[in-house]
Protein backbone atom coordinates (compact mmCIF):
# COMPACT_ATOMS: atom_id res chain seq x y z
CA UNK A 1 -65.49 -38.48 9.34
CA UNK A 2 -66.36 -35.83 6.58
CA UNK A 3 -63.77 -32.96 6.61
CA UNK A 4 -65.29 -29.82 7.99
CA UNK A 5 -63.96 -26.55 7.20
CA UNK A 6 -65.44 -24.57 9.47
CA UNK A 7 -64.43 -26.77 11.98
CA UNK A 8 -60.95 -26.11 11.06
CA UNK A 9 -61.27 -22.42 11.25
CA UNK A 10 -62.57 -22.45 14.60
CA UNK A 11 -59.77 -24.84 15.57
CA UNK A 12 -56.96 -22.78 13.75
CA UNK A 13 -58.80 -19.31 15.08
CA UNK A 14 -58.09 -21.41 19.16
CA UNK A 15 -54.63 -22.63 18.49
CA UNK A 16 -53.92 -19.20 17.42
CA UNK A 17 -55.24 -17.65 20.27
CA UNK A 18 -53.20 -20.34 22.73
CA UNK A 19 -49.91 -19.44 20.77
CA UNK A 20 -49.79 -22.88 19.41
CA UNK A 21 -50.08 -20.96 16.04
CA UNK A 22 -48.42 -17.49 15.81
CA UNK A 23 -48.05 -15.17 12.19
CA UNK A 24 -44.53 -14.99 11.16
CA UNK A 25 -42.44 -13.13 9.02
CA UNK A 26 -39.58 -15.88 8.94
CA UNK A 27 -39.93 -17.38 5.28
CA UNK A 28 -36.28 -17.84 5.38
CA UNK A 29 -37.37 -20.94 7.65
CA UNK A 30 -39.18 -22.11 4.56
CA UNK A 31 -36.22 -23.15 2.63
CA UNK A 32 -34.76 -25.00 5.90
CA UNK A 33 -37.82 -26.65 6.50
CA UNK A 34 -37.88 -27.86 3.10
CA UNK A 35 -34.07 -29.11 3.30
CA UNK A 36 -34.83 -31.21 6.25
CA UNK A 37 -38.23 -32.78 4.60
CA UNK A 38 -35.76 -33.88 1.88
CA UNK A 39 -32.71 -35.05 3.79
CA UNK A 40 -35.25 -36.69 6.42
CA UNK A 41 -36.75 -38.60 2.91
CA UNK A 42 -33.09 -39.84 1.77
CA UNK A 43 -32.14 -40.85 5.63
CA UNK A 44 -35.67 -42.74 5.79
CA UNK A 45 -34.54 -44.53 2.24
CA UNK A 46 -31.44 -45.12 3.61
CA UNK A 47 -32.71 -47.02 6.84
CA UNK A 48 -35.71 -48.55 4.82
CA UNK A 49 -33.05 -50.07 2.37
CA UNK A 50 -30.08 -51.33 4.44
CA UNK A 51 -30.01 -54.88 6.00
CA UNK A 52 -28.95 -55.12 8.95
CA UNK A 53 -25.36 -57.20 10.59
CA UNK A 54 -26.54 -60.14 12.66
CA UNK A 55 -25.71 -58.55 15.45
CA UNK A 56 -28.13 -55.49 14.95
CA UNK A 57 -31.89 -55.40 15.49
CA UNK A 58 -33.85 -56.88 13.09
CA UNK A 59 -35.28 -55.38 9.96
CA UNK A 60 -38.93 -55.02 11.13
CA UNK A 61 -37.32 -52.24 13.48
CA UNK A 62 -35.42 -50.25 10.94
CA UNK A 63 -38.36 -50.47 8.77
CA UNK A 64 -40.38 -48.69 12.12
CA UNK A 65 -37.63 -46.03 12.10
CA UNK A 66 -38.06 -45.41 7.88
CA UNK A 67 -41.58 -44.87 9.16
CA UNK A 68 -41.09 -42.55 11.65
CA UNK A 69 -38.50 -40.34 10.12
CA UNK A 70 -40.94 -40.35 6.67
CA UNK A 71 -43.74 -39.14 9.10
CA UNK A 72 -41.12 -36.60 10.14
CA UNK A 73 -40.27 -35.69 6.59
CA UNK A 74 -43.51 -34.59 6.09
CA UNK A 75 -43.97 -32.65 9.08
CA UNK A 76 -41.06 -30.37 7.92
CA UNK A 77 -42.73 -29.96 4.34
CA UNK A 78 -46.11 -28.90 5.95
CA UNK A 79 -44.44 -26.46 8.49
CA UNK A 80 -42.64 -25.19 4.90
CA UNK A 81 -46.10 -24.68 3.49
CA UNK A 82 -47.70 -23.25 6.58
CA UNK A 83 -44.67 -20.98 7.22
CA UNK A 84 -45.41 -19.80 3.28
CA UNK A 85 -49.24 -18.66 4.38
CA UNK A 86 -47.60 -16.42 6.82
CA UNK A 87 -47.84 -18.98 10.18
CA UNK A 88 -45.65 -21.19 12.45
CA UNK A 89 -46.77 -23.94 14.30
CA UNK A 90 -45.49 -25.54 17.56
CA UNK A 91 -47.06 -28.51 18.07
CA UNK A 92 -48.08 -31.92 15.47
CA UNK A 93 -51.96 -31.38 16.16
CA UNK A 94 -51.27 -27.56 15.24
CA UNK A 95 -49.67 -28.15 11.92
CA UNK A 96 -52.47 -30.32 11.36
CA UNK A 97 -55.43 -27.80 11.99
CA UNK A 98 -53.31 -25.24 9.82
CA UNK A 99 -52.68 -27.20 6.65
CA UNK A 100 -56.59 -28.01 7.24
CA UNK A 101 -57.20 -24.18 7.73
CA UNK A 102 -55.28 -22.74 5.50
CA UNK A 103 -54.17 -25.30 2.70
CA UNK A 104 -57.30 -27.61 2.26
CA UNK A 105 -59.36 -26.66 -0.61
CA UNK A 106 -60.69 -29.45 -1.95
CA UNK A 107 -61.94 -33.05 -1.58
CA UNK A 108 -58.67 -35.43 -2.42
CA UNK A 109 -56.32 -32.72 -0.35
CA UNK A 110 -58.92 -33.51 2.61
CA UNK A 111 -58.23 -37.31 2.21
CA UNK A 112 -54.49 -36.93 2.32
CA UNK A 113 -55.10 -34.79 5.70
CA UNK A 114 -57.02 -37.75 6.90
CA UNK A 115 -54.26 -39.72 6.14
CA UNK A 116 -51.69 -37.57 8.00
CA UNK A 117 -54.29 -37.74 10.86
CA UNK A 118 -54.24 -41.40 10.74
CA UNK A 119 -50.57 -41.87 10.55
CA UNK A 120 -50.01 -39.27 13.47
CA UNK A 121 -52.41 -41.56 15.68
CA UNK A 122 -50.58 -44.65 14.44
CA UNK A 123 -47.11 -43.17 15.38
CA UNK A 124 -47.75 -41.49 18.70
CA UNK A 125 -46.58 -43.09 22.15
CA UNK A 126 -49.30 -44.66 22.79
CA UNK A 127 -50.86 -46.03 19.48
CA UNK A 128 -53.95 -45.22 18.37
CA UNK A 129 -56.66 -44.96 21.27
CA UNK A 130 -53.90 -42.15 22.66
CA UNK A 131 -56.49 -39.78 19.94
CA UNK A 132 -59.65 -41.82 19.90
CA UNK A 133 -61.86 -39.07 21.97
């Protein structure tokens, strides 16, 4: 699918009016946000790297929590750069249309968001068809 700003807008301009996006004046949060993205990164690298005691799950399922917490990682770094713009965001979809809305502005920053839709699909409860309408 072909990235759409308009589309974006007209999300964001929604979202905002639902209070799943409000305007802040809290950039203080931007430095804790940013803290967490990078202690979220070393935890991930932490559980992606350690091998686990026979008596412990398996490493496929650490490896599913490095993934996870990365995912999370990222989150925090895109509220950061949201909350920067002057926004806050309350849901995962929301941060998503704002970093669209407000931080997309050209064509390889539109693939990465595809990517972070894609991962968010991948890592919600129910997999993938959970975001297929």
């Amino acid at each position: 699918m072909e990235f759409d700003k308009k589309i974006y807008m007209n999300m964001f301009k929604k979202a905002l009016a639902g209070d799943r996006i409000k305007k802040s004046q809290e950039a203080f949060k931007i430095k804790l946000f940013l803290s967490k993205a990078e202690n979220s990164l070393l935890i991930s690298k932490y559980v992606k790297d350690m091998q686990p005691a026979k008596d412990q799950p398996e490493k496929l399922h650490w490896d599913y929590w490095a993934i996870t917490i990365s995912y999370y990682a990222m989150l925090y770094a895109a509220k950061a750069a949201i909350l920067s713009k002057g926004y806050e965001v309350n849901d995962h979809d929301a941060a998503q249309i704002a970093v669209g809305h407000l931080l997309v502005p050209d064509r390889l920053e539109r693939e990465d968001l595809e990517l972070l839709s894609q991962s968010r699909e991948l890592l919600s409860p129910k997999g993938p068809e959970r975001h297929a309408n």
